[in-house]
PDB file of N, CA and C in Angstrom:
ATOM      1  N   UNK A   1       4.239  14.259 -45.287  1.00  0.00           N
ATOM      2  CA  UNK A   1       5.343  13.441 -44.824  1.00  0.00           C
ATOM      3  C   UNK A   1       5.510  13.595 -43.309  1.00  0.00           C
ATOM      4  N   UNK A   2       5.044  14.711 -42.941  1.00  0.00           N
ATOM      5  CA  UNK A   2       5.335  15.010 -41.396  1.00  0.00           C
ATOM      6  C   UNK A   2       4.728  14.153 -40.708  1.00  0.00           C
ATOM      7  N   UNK A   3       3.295  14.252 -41.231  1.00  0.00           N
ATOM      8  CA  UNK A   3       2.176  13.329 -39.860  1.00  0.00           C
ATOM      9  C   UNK A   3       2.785  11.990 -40.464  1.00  0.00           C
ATOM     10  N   UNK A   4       2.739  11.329 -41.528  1.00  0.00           N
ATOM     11  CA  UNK A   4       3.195  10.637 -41.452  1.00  0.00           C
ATOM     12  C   UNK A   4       4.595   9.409 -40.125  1.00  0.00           C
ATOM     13  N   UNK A   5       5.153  10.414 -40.341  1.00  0.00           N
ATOM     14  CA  UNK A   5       6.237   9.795 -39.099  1.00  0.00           C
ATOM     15  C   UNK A   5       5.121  10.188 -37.710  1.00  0.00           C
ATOM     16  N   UNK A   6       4.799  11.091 -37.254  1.00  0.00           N
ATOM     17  CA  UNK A   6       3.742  11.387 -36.046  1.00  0.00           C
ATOM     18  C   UNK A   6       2.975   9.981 -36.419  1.00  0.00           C
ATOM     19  N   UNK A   7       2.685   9.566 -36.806  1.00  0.00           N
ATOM     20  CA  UNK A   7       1.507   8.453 -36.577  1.00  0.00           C
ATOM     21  C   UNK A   7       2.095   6.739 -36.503  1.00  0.00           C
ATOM     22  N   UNK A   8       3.956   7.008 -37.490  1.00  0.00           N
ATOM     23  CA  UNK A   8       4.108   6.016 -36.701  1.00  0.00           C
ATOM     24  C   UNK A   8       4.690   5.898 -35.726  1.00  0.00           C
ATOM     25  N   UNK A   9       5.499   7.123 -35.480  1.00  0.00           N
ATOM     26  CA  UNK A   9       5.335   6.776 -33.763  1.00  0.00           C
ATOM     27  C   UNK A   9       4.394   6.879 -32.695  1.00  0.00           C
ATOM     28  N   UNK A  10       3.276   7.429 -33.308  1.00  0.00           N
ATOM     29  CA  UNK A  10       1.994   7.048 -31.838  1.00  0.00           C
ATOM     30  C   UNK A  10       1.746   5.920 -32.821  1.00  0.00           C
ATOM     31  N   UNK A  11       1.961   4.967 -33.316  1.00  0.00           N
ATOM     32  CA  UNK A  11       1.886   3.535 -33.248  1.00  0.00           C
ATOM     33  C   UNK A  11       2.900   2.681 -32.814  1.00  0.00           C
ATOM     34  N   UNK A  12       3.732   3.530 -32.820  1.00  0.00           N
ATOM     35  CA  UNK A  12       4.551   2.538 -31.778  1.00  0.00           C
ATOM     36  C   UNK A  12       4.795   2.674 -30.665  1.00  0.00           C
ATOM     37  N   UNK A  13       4.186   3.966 -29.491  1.00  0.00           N
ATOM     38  CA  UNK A  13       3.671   3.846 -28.418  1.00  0.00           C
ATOM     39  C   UNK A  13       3.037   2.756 -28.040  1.00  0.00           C
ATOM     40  N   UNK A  14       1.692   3.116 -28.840  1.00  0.00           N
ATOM     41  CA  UNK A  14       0.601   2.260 -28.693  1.00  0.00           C
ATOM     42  C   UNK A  14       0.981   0.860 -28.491  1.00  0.00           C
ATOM     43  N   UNK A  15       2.079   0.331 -29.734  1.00  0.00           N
ATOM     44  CA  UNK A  15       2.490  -1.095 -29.168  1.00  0.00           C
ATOM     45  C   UNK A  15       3.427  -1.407 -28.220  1.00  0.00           C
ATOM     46  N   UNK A  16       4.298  -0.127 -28.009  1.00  0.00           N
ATOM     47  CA  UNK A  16       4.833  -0.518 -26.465  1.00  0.00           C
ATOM     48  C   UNK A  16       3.853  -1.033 -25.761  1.00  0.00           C
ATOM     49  N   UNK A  17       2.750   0.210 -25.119  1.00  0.00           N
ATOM     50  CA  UNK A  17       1.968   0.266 -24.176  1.00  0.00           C
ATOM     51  C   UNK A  17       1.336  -0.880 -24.288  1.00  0.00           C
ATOM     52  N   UNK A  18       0.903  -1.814 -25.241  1.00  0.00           N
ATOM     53  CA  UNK A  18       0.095  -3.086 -25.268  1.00  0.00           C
ATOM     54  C   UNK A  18       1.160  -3.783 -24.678  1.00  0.00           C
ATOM     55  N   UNK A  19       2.000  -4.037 -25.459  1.00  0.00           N
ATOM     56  CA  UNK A  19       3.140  -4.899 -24.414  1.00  0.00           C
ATOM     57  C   UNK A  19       3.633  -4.978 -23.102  1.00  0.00           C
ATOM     58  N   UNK A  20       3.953  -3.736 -22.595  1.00  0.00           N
ATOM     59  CA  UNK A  20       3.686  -3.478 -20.975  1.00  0.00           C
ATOM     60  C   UNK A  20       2.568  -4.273 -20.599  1.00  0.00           C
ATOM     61  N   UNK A  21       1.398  -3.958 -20.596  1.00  0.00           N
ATOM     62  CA  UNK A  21      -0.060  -4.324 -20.453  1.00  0.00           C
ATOM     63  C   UNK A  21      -0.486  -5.618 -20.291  1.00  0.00           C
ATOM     64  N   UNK A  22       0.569  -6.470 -21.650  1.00  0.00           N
ATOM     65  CA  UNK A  22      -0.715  -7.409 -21.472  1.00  0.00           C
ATOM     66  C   UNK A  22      -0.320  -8.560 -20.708  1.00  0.00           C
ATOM     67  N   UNK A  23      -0.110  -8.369 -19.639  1.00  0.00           N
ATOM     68  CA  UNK A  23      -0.200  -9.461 -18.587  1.00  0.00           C
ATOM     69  C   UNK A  23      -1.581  -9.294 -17.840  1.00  0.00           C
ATOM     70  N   UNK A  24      -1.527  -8.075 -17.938  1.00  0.00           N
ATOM     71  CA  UNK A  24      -2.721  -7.788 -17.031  1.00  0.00           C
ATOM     72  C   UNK A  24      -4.185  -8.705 -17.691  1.00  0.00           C
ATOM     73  N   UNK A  25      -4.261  -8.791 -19.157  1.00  0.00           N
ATOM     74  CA  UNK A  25      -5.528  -9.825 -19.739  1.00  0.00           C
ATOM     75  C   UNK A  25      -5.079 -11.493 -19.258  1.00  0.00           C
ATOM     76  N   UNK A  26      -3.641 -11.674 -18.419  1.00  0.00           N
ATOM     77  CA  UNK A  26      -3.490 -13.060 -18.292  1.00  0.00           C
ATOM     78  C   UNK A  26      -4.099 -13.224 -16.389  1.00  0.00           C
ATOM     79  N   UNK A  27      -4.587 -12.156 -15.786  1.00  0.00           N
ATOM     80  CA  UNK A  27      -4.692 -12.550 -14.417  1.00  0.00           C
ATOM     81  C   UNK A  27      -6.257 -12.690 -14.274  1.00  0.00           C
ATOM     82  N   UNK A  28      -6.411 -13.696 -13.189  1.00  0.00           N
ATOM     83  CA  UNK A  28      -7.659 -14.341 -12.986  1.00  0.00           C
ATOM     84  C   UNK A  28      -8.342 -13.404 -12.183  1.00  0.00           C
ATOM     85  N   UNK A  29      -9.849 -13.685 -12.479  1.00  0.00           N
ATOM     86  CA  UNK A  29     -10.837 -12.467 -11.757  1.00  0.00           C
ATOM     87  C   UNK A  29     -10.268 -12.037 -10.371  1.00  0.00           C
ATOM     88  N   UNK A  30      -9.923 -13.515  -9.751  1.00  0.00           N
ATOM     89  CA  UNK A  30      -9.386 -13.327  -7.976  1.00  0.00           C
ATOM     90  C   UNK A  30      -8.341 -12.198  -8.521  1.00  0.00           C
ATOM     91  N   UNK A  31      -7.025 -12.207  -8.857  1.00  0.00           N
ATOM     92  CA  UNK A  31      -6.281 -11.639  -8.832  1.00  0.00           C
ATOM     93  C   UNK A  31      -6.486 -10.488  -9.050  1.00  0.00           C
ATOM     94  N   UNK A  32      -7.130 -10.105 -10.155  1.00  0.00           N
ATOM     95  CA  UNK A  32      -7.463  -8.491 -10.364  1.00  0.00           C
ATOM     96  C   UNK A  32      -8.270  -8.748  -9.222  1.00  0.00           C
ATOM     97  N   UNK A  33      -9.578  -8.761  -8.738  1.00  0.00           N
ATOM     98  CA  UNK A  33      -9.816  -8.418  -7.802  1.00  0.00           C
ATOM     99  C   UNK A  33      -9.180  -8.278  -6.377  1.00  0.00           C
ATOM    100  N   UNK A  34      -8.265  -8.781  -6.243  1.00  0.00           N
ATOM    101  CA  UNK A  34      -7.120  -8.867  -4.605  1.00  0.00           C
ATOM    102  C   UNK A  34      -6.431  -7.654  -5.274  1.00  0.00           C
ATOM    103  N   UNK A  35      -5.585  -7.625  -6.784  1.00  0.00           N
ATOM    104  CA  UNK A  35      -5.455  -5.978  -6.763  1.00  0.00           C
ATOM    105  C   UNK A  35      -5.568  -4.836  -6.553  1.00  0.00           C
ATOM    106  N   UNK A  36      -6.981  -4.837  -7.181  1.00  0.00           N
ATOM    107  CA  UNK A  36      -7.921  -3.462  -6.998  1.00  0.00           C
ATOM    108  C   UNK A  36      -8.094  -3.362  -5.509  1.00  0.00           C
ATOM    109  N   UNK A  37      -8.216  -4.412  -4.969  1.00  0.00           N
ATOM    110  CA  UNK A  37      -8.923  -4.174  -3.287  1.00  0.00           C
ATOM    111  C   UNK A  37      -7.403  -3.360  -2.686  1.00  0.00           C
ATOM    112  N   UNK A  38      -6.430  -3.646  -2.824  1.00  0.00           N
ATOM    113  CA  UNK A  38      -4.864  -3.248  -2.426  1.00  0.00           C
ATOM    114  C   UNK A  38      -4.623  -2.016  -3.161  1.00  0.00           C
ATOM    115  N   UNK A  39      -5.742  -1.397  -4.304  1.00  0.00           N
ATOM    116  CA  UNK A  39      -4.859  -0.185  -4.685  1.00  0.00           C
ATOM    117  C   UNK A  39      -5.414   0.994  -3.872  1.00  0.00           C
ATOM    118  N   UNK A  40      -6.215   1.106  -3.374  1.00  0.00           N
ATOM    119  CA  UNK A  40      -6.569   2.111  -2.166  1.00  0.00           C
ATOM    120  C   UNK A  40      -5.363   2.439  -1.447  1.00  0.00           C
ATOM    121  N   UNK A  41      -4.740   1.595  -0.292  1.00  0.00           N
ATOM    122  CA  UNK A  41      -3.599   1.638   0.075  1.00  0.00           C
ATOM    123  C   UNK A  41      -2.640   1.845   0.032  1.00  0.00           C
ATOM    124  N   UNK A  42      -2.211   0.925  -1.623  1.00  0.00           N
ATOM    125  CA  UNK A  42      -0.959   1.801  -2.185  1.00  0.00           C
ATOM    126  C   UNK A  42      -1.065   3.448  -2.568  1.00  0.00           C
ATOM    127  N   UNK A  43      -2.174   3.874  -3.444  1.00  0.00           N
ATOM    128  CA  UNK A  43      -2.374   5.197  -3.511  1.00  0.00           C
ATOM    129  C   UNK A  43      -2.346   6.132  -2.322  1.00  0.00           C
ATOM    130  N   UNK A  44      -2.543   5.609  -1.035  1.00  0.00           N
ATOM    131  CA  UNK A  44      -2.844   6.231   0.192  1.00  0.00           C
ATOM    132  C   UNK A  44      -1.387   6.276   0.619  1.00  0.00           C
ATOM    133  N   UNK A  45      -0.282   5.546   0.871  1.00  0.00           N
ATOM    134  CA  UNK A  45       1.078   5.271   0.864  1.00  0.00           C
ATOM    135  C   UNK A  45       1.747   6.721   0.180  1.00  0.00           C
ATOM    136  N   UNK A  46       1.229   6.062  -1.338  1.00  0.00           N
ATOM    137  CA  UNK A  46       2.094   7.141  -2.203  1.00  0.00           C
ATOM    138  C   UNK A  46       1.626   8.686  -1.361  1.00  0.00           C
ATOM    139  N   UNK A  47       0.089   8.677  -1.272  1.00  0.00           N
ATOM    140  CA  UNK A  47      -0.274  10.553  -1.090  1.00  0.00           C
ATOM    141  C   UNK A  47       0.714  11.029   0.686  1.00  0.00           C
ATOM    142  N   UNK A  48       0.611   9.869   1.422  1.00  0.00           N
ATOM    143  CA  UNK A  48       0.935   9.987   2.757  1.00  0.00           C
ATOM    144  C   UNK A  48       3.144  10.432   2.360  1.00  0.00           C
ATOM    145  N   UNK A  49       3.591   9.588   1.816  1.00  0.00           N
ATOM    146  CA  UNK A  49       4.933   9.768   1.379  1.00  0.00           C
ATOM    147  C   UNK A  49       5.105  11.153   0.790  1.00  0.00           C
ATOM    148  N   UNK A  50       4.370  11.218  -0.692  1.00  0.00           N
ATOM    149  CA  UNK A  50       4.086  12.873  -1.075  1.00  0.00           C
ATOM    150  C   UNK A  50       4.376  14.103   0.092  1.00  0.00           C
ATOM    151  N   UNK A  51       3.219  13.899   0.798  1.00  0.00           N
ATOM    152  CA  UNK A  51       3.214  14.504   1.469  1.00  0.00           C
ATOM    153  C   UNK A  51       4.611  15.012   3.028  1.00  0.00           C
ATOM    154  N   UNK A  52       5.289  14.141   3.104  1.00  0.00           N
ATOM    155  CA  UNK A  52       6.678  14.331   4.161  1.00  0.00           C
ATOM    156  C   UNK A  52       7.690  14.441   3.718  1.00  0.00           C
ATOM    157  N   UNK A  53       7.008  14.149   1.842  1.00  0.00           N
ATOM    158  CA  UNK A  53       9.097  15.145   1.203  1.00  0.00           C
ATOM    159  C   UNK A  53       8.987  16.349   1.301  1.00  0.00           C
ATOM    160  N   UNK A  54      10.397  16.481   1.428  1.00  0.00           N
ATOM    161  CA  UNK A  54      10.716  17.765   1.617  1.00  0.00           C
ATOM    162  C   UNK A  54      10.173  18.352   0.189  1.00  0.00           C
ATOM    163  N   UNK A  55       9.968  19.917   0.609  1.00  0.00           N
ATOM    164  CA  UNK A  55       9.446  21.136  -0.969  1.00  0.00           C
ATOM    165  C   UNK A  55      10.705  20.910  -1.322  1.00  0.00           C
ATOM    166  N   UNK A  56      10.693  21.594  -2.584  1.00  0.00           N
ATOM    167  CA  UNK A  56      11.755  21.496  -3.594  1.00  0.00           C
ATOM    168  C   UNK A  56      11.370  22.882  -4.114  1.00  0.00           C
ATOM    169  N   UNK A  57      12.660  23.531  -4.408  1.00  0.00           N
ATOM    170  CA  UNK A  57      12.239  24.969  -5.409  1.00  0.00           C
ATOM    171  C   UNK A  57      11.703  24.381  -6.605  1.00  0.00           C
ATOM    172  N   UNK A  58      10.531  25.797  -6.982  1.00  0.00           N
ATOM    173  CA  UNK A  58       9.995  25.550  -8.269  1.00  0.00           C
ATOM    174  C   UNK A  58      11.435  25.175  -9.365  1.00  0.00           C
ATOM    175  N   UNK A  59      11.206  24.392 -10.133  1.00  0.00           N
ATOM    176  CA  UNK A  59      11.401  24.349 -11.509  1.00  0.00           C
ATOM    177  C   UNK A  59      12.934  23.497 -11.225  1.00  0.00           C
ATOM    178  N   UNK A  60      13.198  22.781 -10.491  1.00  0.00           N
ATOM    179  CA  UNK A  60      13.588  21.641  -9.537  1.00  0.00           C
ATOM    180  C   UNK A  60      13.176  20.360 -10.192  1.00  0.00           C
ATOM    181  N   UNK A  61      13.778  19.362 -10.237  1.00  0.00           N
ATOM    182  CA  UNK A  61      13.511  18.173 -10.409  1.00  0.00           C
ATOM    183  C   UNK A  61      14.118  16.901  -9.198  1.00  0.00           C
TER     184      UNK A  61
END
């Protein structure tokens, strides 16, 4: 009975997460591709930002 409930809720992750998602199967090659070319940058943004917050004590949120 246990896994039971465990499996349906990692099935209903799973169909969140498809739902989030599936726009992404509605964008045209250009678009994913103008994406991907722009996620360098954003990732570079995020590490550069990371990097000038202030530390935080461990165990801090």
């Amino acid at each position: 009975m246990r896994y039971r409930e465990l499996y349906r809720r990692l099935d209903a992750v799973r169909d969140e997460l498809r739902a989030r998602t599936a726009w992404v199967d509605q964008l045209t090659e250009e678009e994913l591709e103008e994406m991907l070319s722009a996620l360098p940058a954003c990732v570079e943004g995020l590490r550069d930002a990371v990097g000038e917050a202030p530390e935080r004590p461990e165990g801090t949120s």
